[in-house]
Protein backbone atom coordinates (compact mmCIF):
# COMPACT_ATOMS: atom_id res chain seq x y z
CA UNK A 1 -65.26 160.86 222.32
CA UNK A 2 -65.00 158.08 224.24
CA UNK A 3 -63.79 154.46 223.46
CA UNK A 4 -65.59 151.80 222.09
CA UNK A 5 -65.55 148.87 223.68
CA UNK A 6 -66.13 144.89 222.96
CA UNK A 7 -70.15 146.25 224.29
CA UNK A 8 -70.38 147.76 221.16
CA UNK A 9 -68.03 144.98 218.87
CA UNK A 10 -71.21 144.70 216.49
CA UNK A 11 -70.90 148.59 215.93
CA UNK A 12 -66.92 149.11 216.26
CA UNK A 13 -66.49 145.94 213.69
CA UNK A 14 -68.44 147.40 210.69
CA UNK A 15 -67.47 150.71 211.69
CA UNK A 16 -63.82 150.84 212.42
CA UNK A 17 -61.32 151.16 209.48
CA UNK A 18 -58.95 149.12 208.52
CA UNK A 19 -55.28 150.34 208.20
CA UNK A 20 -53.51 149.02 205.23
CA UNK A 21 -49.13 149.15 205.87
CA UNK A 22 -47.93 149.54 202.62
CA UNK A 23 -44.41 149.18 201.61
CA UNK A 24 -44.02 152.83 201.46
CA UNK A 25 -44.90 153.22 205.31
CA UNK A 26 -42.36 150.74 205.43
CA UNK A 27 -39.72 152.26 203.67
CA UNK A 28 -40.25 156.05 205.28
CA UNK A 29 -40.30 154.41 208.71
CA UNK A 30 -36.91 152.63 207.92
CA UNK A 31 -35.19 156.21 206.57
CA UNK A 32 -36.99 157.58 210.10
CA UNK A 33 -35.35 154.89 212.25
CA UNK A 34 -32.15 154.13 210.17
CA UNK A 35 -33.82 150.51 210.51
CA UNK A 36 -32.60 148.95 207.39
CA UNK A 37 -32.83 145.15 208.58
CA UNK A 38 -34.13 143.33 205.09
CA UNK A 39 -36.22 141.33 206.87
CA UNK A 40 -38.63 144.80 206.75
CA UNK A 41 -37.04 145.66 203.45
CA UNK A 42 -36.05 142.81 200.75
CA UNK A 43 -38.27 140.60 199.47
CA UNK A 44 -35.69 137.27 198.04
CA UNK A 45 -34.09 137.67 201.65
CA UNK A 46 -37.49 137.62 203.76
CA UNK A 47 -38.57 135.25 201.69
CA UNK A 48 -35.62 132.84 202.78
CA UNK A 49 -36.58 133.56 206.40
CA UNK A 50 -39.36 131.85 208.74
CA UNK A 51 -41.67 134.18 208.18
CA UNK A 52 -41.61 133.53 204.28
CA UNK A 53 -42.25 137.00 203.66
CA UNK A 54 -41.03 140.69 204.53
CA UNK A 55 -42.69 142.04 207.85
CA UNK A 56 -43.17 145.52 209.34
CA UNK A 57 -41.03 146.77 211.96
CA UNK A 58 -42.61 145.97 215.26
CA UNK A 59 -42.34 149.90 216.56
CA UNK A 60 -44.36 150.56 213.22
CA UNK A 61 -47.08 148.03 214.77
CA UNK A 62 -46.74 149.80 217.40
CA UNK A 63 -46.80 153.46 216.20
CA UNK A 64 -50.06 152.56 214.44
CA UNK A 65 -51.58 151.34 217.36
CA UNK A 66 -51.03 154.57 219.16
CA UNK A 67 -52.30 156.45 216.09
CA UNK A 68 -55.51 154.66 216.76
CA UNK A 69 -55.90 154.98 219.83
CA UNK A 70 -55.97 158.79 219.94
CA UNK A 71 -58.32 158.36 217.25
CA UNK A 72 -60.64 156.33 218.86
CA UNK A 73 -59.92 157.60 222.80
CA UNK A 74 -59.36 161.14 222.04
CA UNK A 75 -55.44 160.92 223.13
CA UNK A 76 -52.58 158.98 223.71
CA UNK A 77 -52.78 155.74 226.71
CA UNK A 78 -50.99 157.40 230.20
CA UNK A 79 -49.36 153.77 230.37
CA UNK A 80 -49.64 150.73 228.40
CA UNK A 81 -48.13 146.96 228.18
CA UNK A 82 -48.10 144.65 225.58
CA UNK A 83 -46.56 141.88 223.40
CA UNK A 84 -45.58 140.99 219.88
CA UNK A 85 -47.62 137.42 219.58
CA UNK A 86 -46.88 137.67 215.44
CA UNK A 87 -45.95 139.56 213.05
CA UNK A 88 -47.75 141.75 210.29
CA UNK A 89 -46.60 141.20 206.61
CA UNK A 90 -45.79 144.11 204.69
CA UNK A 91 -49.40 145.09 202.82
CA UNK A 92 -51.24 143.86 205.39
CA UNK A 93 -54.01 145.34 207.20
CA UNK A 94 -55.29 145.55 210.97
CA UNK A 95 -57.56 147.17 212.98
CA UNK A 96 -57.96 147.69 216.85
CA UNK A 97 -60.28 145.74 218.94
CA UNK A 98 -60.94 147.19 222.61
CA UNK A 99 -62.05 144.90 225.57
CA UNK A 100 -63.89 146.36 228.53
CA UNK A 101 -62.22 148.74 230.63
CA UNK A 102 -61.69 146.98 234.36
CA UNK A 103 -61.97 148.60 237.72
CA UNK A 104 -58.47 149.23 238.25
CA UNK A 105 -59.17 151.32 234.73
CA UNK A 106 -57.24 149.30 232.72
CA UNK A 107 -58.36 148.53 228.88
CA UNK A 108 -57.36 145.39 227.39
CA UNK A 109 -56.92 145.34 223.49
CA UNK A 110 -55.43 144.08 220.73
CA UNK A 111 -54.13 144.42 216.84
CA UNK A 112 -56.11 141.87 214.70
CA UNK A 113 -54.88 140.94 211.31
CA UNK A 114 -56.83 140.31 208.20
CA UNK A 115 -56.89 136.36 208.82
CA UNK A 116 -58.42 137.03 212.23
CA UNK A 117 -55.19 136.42 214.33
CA UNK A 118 -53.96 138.57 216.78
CA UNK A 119 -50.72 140.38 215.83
CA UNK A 120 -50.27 142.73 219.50
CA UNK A 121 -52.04 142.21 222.69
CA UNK A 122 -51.85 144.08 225.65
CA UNK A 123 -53.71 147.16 227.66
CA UNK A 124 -52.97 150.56 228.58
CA UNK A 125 -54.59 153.28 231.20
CA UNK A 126 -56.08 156.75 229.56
CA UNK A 127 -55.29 159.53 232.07
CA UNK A 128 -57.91 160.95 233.47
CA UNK A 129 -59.91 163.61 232.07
């Protein structure tokens, strides 16, 4: 299977899934990584923080986004770069959004959030088939 790309948003919009990061994700990913910060884990302290609220772990952004991406490009990217532009609250869902794959074979993408905003943004090479 190939991957979708911004060609087929119309399609890859009402057909792609959302993923949901529940608490529990949160808390198994913390006992994984011995990441205990309560920023990801403590509600009354996040809530005293600038983000208001308790986010994910950024790797767990992350992690997702390579779960999709074997999904949707039938493997993990060869290479890939991106940034954090802001974070995902715990219970929140997002979904991958692919851009057209350039010459040099690079695919831009990024993480969207429920409220449209884009959480990671980047691009990453497949290896070649």
């Amino acid at each position: 299977m190939g991957c979708v790309t911004v060609s087929d948003m119309d399609q890859l919009v009402r057909k792609q899934d959302w993923v949901r990061i529940t608490d529990q994700d949160v808390r198994r990913y913390a006992e994984i990584t011995q990441d205990f910060n309560p920023l990801h884990l403590d509600e009354d302290f996040a809530s005293q923080t600038t983000f208001g609220r308790r986010i994910i772990h950024g790797t767990l952004g992350v992690r997702v986004l390579l779960e999709v991406l074997e999904a949707h490009c039938g493997g993990k990217p060869l290479d890939m770069d991106f940034r954090f532009r802001r974070p995902i609250s715990v219970g929140g869902a997002v979904r991958l959004v692919l851009d057209e794959t350039t010459e040099a074979g690079d695919t831009p993408f990024w993480i969207e959030c429920e409220d449209g905003e884009q959480a990671i943004v980047g691009s990453f090479r497949q290896a070649e088939k």
